[in-house]
Protein backbone atom coordinates (compact mmCIF):
# COMPACT_ATOMS: atom_id res chain seq x y z
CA UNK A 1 -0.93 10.39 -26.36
CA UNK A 2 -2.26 13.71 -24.91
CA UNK A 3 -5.35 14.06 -26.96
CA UNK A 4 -6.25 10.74 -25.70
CA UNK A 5 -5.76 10.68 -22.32
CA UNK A 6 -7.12 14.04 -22.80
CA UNK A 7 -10.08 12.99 -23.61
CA UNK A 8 -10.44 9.75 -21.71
CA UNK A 9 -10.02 12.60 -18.51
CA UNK A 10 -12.78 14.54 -19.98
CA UNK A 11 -15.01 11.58 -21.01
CA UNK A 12 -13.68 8.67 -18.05
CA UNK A 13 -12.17 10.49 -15.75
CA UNK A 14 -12.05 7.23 -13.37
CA UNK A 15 -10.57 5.47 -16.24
CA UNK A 16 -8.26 8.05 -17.08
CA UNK A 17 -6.60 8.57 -13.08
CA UNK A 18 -6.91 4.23 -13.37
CA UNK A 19 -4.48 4.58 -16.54
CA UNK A 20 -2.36 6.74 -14.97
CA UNK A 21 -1.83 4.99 -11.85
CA UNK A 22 -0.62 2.44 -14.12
CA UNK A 23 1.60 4.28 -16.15
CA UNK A 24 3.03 5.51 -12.87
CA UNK A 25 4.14 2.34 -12.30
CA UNK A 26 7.59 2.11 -13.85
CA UNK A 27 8.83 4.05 -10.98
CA UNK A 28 8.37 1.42 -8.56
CA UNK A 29 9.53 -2.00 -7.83
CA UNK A 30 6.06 -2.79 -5.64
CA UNK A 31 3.14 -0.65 -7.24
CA UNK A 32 -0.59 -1.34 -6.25
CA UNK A 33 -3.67 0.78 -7.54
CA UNK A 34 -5.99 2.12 -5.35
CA UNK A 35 -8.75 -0.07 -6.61
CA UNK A 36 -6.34 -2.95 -6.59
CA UNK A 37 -5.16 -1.95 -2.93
CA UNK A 38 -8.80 -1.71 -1.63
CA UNK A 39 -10.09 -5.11 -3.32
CA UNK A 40 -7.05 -7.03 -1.52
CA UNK A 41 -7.73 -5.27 1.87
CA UNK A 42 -11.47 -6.17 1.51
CA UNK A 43 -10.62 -9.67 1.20
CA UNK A 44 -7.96 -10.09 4.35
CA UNK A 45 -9.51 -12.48 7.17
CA UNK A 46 -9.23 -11.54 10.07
CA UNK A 47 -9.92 -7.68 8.73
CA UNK A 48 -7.30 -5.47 9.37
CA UNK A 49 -7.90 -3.20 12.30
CA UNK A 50 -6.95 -0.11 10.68
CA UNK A 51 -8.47 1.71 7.71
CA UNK A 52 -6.47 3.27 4.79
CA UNK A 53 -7.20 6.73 6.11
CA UNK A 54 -5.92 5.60 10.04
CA UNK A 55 -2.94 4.53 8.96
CA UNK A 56 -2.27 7.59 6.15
CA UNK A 57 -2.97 10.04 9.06
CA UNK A 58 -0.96 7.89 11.63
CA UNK A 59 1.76 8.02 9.38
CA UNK A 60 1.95 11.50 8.46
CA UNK A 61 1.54 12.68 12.29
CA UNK A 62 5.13 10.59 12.68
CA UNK A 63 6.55 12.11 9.62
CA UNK A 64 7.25 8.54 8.00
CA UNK A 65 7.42 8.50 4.01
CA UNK A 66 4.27 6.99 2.14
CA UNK A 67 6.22 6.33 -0.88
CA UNK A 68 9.54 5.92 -1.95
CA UNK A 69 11.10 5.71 -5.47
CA UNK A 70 12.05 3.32 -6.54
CA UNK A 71 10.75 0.88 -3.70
CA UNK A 72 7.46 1.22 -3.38
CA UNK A 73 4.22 3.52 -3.98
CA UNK A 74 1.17 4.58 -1.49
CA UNK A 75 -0.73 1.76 -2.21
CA UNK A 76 1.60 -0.71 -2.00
CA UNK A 77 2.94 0.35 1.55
CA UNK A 78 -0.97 0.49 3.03
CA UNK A 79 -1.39 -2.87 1.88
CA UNK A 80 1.40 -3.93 2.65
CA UNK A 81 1.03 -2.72 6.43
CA UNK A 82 -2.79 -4.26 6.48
CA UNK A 83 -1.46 -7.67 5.58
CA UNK A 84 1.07 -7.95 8.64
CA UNK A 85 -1.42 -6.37 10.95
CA UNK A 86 -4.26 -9.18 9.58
CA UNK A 87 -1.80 -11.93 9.73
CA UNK A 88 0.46 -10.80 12.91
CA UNK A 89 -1.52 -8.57 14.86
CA UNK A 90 -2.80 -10.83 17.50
CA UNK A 91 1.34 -12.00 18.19
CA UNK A 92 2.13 -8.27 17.53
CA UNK A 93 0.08 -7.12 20.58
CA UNK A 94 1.41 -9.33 22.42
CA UNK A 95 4.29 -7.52 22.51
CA UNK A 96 3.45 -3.79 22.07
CA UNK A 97 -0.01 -2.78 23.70
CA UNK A 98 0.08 0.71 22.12
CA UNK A 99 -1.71 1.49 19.31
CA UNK A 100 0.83 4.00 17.55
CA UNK A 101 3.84 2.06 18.31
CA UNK A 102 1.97 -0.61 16.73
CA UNK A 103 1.07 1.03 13.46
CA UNK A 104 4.65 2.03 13.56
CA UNK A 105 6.11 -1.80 14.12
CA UNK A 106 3.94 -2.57 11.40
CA UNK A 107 5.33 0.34 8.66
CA UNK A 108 8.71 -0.92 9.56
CA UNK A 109 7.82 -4.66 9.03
CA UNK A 110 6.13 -3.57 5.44
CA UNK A 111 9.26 -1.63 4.93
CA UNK A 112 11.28 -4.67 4.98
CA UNK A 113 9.15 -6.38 2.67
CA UNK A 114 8.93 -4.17 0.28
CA UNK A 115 12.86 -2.70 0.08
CA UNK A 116 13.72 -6.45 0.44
CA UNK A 117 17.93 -6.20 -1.36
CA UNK A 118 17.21 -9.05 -2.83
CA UNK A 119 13.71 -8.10 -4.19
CA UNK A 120 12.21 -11.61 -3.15
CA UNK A 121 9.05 -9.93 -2.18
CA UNK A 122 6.72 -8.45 -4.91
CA UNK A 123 3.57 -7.35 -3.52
CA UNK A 124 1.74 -7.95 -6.99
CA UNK A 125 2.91 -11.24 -7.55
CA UNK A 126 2.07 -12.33 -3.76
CA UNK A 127 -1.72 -11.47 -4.70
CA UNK A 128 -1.90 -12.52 -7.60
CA UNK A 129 -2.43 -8.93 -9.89
């Protein structure tokens, strides 16, 4: 198994970090790729107003966790956090005008989703990967 991924890194190396990103995920119970996790965001209507990078940076500045074992992974939380702000922004703001309490409302909305106790949500089987 090292030889090969070995040299799928040396030969693929897209492939190979795409394999390993799924290998990865047996550590969480809601698990996007990053290509997965930027086709769904694409696709959202009305766009989300934040970027992957805006909220990763917003995120960080407050000290909140991107991942957590075995709940969710990077991906899965970013996406996660697009899909309220597309689908509950405009009610959202409503409610809090500023932007960084927003993003926050939002991470602890996602986190709800995605720690669910009874594990109704799974982000991969709500779009369809």
């Amino acid at each position: 198994m090292r030889e090969a991924m070995t040299y799928v890194s040396e030969h693929a190396p897209a492939k190979a970090e795409e394999l390993l990103e799924e290998l990865c995920a047996i550590c969480w119970d809601n698990y996007l790729t990053r290509k997965e996790a930027e086709e769904i965001v694409s696709m959202m209507s009305p766009a989300p107003k934040w970027t992957r990078d805006h909220i990763k940076r917003g995120l960080e500045a407050k000290g909140l966790a991107l991942a957590e074992e075995p709940y969710y992974n990077e991906c899965a939380l970013i996406t996660t956090i697009s899909m309220i702000a597309s689908d509950s922004g405009e009610t959202l703001a409503k409610y809090v005008s500023d932007e960084s309490q927003m993003l926050e409302l939002c991470y602890h909305l996602a986190l709800d989703k995605l720690k669910d106790k009874d594990k109704v949500f799974n982000i991969r089987k709500y779009f369809e990967v």
